[in-house]
C-alpha atoms as a PDB file:
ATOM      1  CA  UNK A   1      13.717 -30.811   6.684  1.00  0.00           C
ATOM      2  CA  UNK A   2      10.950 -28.075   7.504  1.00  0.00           C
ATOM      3  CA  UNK A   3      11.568 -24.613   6.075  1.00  0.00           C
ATOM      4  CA  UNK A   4       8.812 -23.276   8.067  1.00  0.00           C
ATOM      5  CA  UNK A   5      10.387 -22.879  12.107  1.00  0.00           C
ATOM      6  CA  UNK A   6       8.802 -21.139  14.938  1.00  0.00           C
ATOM      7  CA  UNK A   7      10.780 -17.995  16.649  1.00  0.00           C
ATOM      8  CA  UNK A   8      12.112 -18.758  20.129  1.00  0.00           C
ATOM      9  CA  UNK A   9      10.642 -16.484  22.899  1.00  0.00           C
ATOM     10  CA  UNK A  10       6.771 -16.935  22.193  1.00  0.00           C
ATOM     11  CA  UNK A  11       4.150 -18.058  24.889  1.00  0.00           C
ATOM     12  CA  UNK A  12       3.069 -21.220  24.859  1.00  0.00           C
ATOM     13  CA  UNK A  13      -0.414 -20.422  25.000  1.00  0.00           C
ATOM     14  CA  UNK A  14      -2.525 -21.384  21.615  1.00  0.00           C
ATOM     15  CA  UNK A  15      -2.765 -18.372  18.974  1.00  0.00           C
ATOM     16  CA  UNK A  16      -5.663 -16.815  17.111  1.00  0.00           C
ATOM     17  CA  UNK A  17      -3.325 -15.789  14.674  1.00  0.00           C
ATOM     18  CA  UNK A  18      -0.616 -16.545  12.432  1.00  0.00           C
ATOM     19  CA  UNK A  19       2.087 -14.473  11.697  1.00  0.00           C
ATOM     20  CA  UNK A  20       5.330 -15.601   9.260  1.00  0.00           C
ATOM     21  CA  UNK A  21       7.596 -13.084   8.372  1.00  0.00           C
ATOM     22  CA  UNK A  22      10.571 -14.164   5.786  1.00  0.00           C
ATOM     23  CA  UNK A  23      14.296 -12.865   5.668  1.00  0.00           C
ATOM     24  CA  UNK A  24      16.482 -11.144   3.524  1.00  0.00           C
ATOM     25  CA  UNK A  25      19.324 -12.897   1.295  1.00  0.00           C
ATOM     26  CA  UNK A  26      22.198 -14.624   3.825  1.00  0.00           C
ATOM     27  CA  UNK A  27      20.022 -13.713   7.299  1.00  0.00           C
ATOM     28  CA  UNK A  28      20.339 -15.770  10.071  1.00  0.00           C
ATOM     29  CA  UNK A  29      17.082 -17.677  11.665  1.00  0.00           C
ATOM     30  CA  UNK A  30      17.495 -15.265  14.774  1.00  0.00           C
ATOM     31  CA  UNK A  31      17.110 -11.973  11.827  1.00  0.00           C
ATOM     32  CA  UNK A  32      13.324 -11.810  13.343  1.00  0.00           C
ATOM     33  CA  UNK A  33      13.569 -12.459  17.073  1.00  0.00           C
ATOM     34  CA  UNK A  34      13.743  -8.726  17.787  1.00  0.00           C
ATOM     35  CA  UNK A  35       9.711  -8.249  16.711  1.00  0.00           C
ATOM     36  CA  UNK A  36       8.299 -11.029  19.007  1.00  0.00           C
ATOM     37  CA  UNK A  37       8.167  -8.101  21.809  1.00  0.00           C
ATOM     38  CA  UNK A  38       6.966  -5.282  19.303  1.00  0.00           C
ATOM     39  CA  UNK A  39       4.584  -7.435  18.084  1.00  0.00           C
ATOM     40  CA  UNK A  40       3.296  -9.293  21.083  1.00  0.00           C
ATOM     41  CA  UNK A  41       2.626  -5.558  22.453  1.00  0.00           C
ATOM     42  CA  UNK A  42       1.177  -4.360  18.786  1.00  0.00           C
ATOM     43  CA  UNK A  43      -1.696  -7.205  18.695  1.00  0.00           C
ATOM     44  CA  UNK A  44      -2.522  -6.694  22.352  1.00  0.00           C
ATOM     45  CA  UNK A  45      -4.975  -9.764  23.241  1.00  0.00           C
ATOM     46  CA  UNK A  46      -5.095 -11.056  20.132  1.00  0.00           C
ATOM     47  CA  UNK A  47      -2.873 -14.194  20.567  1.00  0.00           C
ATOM     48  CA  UNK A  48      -0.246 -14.670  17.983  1.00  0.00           C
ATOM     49  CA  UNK A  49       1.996 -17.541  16.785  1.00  0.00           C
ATOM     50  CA  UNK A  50       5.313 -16.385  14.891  1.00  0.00           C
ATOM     51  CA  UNK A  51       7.600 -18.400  12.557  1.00  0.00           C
ATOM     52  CA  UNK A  52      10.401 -17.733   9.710  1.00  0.00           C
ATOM     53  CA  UNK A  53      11.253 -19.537   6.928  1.00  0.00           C
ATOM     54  CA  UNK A  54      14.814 -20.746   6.963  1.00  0.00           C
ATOM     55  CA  UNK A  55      16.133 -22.047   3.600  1.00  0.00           C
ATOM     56  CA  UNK A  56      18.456 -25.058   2.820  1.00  0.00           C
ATOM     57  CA  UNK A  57      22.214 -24.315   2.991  1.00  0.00           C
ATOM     58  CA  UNK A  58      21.482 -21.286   5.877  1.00  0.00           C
ATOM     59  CA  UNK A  59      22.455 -22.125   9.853  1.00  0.00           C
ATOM     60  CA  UNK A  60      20.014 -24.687  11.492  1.00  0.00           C
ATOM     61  CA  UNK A  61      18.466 -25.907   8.200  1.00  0.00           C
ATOM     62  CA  UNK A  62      19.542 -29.339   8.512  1.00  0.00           C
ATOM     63  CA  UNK A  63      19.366 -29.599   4.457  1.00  0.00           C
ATOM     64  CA  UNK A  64      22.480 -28.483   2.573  1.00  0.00           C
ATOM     65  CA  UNK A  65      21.835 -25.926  -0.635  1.00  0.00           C
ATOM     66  CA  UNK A  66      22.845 -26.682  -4.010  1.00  0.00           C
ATOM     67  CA  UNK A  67      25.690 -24.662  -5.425  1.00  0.00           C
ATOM     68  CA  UNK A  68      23.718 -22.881  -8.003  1.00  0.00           C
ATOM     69  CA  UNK A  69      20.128 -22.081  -8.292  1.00  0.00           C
ATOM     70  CA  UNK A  70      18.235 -24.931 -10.255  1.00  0.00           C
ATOM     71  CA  UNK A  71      14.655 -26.065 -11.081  1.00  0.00           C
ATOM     72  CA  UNK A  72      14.423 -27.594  -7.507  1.00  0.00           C
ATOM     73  CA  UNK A  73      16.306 -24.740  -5.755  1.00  0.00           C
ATOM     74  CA  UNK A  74      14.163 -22.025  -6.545  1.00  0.00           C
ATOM     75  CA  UNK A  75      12.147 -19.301  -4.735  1.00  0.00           C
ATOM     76  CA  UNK A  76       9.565 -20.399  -6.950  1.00  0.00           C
ATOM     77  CA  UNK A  77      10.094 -23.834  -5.694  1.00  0.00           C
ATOM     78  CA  UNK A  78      10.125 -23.286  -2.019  1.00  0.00           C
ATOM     79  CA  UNK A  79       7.067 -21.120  -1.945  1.00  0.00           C
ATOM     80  CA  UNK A  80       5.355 -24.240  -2.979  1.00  0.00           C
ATOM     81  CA  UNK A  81       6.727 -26.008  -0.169  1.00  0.00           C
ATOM     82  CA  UNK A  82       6.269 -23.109   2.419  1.00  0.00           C
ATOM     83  CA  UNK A  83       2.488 -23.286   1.241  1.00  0.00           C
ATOM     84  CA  UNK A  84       2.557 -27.422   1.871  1.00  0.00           C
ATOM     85  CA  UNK A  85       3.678 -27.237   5.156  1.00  0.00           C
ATOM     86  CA  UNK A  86       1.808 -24.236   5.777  1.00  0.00           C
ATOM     87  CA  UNK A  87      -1.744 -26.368   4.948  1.00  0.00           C
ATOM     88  CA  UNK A  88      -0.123 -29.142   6.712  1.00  0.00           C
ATOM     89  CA  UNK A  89      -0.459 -27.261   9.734  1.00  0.00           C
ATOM     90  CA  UNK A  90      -3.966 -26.256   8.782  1.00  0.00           C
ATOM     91  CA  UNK A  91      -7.399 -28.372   9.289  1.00  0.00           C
ATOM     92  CA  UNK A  92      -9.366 -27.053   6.505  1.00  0.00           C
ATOM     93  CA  UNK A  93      -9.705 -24.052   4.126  1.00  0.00           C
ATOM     94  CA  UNK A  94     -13.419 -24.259   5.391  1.00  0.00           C
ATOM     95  CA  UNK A  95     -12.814 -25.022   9.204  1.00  0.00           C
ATOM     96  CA  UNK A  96     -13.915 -21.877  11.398  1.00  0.00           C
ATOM     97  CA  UNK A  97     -10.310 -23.249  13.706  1.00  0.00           C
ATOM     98  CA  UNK A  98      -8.262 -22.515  10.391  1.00  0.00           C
ATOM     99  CA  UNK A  99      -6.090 -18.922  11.821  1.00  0.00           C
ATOM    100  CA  UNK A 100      -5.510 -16.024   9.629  1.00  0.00           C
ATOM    101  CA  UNK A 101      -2.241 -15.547   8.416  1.00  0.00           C
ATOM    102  CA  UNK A 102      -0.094 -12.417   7.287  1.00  0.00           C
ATOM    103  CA  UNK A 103       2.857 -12.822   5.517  1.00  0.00           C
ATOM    104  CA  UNK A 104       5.709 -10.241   5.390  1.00  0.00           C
ATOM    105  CA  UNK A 105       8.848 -10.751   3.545  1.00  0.00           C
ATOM    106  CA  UNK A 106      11.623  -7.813   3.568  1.00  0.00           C
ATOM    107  CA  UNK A 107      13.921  -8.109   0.170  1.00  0.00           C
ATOM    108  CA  UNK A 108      14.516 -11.574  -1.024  1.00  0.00           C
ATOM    109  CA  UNK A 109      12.107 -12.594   1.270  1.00  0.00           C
ATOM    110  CA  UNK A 110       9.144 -10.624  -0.198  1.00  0.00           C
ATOM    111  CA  UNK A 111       9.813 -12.908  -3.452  1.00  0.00           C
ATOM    112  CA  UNK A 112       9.194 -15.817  -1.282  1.00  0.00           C
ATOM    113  CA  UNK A 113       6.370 -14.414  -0.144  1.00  0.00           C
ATOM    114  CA  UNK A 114       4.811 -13.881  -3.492  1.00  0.00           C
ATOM    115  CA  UNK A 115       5.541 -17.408  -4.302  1.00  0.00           C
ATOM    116  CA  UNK A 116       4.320 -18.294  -1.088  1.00  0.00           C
ATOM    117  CA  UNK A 117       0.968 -16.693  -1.426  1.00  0.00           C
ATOM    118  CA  UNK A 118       0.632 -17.615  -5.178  1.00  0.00           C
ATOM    119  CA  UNK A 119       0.735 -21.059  -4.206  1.00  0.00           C
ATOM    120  CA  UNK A 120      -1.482 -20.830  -1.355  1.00  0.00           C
ATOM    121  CA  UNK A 121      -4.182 -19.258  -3.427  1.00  0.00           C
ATOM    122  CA  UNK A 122      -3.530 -22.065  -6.007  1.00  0.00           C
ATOM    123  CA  UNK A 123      -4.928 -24.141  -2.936  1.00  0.00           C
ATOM    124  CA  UNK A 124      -7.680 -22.465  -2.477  1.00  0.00           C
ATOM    125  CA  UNK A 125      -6.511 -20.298   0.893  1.00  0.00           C
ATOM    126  CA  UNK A 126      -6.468 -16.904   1.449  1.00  0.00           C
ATOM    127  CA  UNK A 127      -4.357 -14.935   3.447  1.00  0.00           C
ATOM    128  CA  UNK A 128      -5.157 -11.976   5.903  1.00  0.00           C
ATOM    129  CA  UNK A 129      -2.610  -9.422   5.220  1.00  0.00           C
ATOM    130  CA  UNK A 130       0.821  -9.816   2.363  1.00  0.00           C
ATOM    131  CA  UNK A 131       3.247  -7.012   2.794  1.00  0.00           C
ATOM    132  CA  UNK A 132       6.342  -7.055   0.559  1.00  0.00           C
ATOM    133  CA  UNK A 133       9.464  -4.594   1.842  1.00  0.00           C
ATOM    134  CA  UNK A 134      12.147  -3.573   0.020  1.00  0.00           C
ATOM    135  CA  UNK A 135      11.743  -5.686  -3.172  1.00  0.00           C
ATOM    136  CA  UNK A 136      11.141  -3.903  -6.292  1.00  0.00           C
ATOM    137  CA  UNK A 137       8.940  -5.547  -8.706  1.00  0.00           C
ATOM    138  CA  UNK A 138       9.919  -7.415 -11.545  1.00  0.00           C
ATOM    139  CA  UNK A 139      10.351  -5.545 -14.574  1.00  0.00           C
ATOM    140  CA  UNK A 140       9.194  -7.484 -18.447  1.00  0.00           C
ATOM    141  CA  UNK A 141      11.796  -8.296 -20.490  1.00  0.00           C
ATOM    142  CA  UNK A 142      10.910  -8.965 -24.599  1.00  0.00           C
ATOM    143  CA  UNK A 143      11.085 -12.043 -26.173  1.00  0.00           C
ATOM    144  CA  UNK A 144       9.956 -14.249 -28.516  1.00  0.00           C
ATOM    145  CA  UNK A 145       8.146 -16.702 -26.014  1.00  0.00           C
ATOM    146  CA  UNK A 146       4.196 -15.735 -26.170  1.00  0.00           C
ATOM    147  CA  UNK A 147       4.054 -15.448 -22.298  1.00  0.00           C
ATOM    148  CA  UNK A 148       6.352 -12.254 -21.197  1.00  0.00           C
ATOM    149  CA  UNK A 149       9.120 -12.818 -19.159  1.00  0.00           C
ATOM    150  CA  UNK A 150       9.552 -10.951 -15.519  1.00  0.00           C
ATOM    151  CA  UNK A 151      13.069 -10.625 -14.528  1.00  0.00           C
ATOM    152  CA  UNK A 152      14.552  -8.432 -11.071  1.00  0.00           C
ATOM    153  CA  UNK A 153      16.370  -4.877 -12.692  1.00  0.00           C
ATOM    154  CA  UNK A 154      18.952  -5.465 -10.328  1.00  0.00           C
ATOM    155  CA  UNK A 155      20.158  -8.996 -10.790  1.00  0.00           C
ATOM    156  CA  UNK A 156      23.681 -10.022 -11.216  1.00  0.00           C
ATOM    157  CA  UNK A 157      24.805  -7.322  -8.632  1.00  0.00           C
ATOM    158  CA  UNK A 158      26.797  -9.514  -6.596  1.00  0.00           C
ATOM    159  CA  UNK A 159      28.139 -12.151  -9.291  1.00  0.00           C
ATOM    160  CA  UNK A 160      31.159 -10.401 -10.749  1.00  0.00           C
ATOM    161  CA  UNK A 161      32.326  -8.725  -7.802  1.00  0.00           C
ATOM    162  CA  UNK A 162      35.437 -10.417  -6.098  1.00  0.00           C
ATOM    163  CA  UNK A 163      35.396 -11.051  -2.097  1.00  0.00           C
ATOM    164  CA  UNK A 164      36.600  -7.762  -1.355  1.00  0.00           C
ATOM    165  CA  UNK A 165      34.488  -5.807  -3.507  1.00  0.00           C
ATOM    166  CA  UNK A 166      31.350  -7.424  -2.313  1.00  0.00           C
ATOM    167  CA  UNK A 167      31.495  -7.148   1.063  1.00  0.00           C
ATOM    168  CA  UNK A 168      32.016  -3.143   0.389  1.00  0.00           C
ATOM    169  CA  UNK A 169      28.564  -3.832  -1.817  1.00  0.00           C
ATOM    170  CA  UNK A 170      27.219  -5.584   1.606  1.00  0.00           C
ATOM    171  CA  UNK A 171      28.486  -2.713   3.891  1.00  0.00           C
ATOM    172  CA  UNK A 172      27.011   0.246   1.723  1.00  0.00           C
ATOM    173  CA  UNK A 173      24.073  -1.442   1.274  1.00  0.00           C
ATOM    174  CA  UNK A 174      23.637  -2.240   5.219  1.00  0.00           C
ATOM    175  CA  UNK A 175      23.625  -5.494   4.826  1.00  0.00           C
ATOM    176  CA  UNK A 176      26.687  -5.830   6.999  1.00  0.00           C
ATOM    177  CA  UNK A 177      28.760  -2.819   9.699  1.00  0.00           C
ATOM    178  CA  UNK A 178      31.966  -2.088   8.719  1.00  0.00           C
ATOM    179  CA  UNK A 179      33.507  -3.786  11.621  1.00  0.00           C
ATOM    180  CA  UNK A 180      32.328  -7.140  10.454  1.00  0.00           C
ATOM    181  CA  UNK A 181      33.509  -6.303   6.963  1.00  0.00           C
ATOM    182  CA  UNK A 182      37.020  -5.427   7.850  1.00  0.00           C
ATOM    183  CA  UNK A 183      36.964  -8.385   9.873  1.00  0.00           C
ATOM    184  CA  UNK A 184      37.925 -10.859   6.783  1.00  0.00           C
ATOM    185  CA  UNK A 185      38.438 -14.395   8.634  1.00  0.00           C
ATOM    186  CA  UNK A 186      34.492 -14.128  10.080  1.00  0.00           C
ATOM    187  CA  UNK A 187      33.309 -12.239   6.775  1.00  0.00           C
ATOM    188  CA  UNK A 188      34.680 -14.314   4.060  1.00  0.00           C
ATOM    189  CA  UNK A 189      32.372 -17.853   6.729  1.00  0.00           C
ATOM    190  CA  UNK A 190      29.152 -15.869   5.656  1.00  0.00           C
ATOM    191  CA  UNK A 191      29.803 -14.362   2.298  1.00  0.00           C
ATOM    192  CA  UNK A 192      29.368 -17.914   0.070  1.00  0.00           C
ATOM    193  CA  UNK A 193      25.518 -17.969   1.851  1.00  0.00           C
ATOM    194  CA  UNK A 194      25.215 -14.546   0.685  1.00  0.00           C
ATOM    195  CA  UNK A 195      25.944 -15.269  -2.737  1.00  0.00           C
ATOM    196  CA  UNK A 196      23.870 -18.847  -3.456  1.00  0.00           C
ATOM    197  CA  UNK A 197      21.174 -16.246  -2.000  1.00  0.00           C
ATOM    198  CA  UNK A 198      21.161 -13.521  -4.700  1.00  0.00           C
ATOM    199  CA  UNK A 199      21.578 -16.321  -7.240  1.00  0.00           C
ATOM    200  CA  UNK A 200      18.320 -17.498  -6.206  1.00  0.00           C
ATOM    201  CA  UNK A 201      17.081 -13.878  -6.678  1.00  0.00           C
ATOM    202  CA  UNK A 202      19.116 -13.506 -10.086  1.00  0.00           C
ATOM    203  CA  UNK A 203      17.330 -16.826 -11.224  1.00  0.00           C
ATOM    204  CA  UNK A 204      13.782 -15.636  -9.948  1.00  0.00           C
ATOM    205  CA  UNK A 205      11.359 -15.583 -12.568  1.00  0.00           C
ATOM    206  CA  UNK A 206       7.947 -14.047 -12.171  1.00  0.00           C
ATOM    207  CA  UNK A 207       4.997 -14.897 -13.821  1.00  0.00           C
ATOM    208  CA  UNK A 208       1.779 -13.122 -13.475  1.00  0.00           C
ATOM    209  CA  UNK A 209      -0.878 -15.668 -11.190  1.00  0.00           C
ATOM    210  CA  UNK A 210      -4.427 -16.665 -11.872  1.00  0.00           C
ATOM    211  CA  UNK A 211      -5.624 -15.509  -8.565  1.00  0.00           C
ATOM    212  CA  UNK A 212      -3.502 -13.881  -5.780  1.00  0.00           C
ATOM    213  CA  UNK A 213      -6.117 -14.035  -2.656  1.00  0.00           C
ATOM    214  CA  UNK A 214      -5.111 -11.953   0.039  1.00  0.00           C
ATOM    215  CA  UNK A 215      -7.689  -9.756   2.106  1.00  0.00           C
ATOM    216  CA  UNK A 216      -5.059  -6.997   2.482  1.00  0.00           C
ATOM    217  CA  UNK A 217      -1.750  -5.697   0.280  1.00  0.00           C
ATOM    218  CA  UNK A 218       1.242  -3.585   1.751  1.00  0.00           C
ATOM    219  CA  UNK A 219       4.614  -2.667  -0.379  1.00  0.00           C
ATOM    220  CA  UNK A 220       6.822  -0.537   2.123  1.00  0.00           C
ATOM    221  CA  UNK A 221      10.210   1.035   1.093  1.00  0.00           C
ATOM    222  CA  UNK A 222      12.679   3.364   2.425  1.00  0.00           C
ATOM    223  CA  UNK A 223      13.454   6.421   1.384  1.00  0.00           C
ATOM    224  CA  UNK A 224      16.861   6.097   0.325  1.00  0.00           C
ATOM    225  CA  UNK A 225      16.665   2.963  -1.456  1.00  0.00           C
ATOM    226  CA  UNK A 226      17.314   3.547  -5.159  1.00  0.00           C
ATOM    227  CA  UNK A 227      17.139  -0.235  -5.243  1.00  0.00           C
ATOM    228  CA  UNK A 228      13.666  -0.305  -4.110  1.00  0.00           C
ATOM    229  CA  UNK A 229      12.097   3.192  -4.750  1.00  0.00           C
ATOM    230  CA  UNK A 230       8.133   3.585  -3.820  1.00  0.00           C
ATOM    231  CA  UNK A 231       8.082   3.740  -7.654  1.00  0.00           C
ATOM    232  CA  UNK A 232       9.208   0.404  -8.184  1.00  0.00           C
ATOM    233  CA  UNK A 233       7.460  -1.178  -5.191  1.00  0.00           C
ATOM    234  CA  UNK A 234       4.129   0.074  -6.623  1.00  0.00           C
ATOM    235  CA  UNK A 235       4.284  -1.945  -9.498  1.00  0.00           C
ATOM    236  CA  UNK A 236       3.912  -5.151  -7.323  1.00  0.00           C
ATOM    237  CA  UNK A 237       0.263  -3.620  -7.193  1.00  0.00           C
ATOM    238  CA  UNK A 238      -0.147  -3.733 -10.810  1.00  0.00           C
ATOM    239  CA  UNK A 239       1.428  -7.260 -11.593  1.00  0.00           C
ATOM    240  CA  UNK A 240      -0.608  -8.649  -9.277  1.00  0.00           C
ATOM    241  CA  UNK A 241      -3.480  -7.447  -9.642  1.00  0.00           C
ATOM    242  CA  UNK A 242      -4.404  -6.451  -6.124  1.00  0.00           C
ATOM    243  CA  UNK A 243      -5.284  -3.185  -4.604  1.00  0.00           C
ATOM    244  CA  UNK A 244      -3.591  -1.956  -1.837  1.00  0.00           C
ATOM    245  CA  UNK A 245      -1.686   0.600  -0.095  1.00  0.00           C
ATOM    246  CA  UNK A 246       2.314   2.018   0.388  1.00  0.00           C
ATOM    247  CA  UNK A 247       4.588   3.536   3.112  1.00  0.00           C
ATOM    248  CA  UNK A 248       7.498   4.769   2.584  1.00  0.00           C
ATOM    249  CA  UNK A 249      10.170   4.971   5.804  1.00  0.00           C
ATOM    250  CA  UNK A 250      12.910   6.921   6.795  1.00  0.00           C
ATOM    251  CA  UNK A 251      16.275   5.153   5.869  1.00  0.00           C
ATOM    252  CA  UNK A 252      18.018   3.002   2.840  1.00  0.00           C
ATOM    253  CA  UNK A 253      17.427  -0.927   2.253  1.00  0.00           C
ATOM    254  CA  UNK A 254      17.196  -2.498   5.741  1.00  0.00           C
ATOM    255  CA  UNK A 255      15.146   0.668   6.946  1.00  0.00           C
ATOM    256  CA  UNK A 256      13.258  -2.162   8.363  1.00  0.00           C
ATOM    257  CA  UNK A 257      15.607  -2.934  11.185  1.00  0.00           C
ATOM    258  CA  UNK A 258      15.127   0.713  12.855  1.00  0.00           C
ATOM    259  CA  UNK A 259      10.925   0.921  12.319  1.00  0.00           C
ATOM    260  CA  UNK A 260       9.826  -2.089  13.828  1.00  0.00           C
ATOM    261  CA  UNK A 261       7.294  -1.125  16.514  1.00  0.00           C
ATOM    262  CA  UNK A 262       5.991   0.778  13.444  1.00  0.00           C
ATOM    263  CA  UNK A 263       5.585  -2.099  10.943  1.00  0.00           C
ATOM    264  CA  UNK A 264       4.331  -4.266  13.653  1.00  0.00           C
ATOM    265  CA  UNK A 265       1.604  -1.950  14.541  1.00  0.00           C
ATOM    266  CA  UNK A 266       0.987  -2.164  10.007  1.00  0.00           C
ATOM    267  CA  UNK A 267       0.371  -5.927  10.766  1.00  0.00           C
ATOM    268  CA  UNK A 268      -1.679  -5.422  14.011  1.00  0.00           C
ATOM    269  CA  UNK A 269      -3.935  -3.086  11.753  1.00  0.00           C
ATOM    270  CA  UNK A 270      -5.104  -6.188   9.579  1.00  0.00           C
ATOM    271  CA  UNK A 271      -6.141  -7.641  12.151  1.00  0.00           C
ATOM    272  CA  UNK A 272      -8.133  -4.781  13.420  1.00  0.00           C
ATOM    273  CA  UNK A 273      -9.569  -4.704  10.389  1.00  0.00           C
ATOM    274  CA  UNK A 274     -11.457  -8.004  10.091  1.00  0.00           C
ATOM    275  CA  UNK A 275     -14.756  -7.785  11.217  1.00  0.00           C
ATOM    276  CA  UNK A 276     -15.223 -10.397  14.353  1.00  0.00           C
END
């Protein structure tokens, strides 16, 4: 099955303009139907087509997950096939008809999106605009391999807690209200999708790419997430060797959810940027 789905609620017309944007660990497909208005009105006449990425084992994936992260269930892994279908839908990296793209993933989707770019500038393609929210960069961890070894500071967060104790995690996190939380019969249906998630994040390896082509690079953060300072965003910058710039926003992990007229007018600004 595709992983690559179009959100409901878009014109029909044809787009100029390609926009994906990939979700956090155990979101829904619907996560990014509140931006098609904000950024329908942020691009103005520019024409846009949206889609999301929505992984094996998640609702309306058609393809069930494996119960542990392996080789072929990987972040690494389905950035290659995000980029496949991606091209699929493409004529040719030379073809004046071939639309710009921006990719924005918030959390564990900003790893996908930095697997998803990698693999599309392993093919040759560039991409208009990559911003990467709330996703700290990998830190390097010694060892005796030649090649270093870029592992997330925070995995293993979820694996040891019990039920209980990780839907608290979820709830001070924002990941989840309260009311859902104490709410155990519909909490416990979501909470094993949440899990296979961060093990895909806990198994994410990062290694440094020979080329990273995108014409534009945007970390964003909020301002109360320890888990994702500005400090630790930044050194996405540095790993992959890319200049670009940072905002920081008002509010903890998913400050995302209460900016987005804000972060859609980020995106509009790439395009504004391209000469015509």
């Amino acid at each position: 099955m595709a992983l690559l789905n179009p959100l409901p609620g878009q014109k029909s017309t044809p787009a100029s303009l390609d926009v994906l944007l990939l979700p956090h660990a155990g979101a829904l497909p619907s996560t990014y139907i509140p931006w098609v208005g904000p950024l329908r009105e942020a691009f103005g006449e520019t024409s846009i087509r949206l889609s999301t990425a929505v992984l094996p084992g998640h609702v309306s994936s058609g393809e069930s997950a494996p119960r542990r992260a392996t080789e072929l269930h990987s972040l690494h892994r389905y950035g290659d096939r995000l980029a496949q279908e991606i091209l699929a839908q493409r004529p040719s990296k030379d073809s004046s008809e071939t639309r710009p793209l921006i990719i924005l993933g918030h959390s564990m989707g900003a790893l996908l999106a930095v697997e998803t770019v990698r693999a599309l500038s392993e093919a040759g393609q560039s991409v208009l605009g990559t911003v990467l929210s709330a996703s700290a960069a990998p830190v390097k961890r010694k060892r005796f391999a030649r090649a270093p070894i870029y592992v997330r500071e925070s995995a293993g967060e979820l694996r040891e807690l019990n039920d209980r104790d990780a839907l608290e995690f979820l709830v001070k996190m924002g990941g989840i209200p309260r009311e859902l939380a104490d709410q155990p019969e519909v909490a416990l249906s979501f909470l094993p999708q949440i899990r296979r998630d961060f093990e895909l994040e806990d198994a994410y390896r990062f290694t440094p790419p020979a080329t990273f082509s995108t014409k534009n690079f945007l970390t964003l953060s909020g301002s109360e997430d320890d888990r994702a300072s500005t400090e630790k965003m930044r050194g996405w910058h540095e790993l992959l060797g890319v200049n670009g710039r940072h905002r920081e926003f008002p509010g903890g992990h998913f400050y995302h959810q209460q900016h987005v007229p804000e972060l859609a007018a980020a995106l509009a600004g790439f395009a504004d940027a391209t000469p015509s």
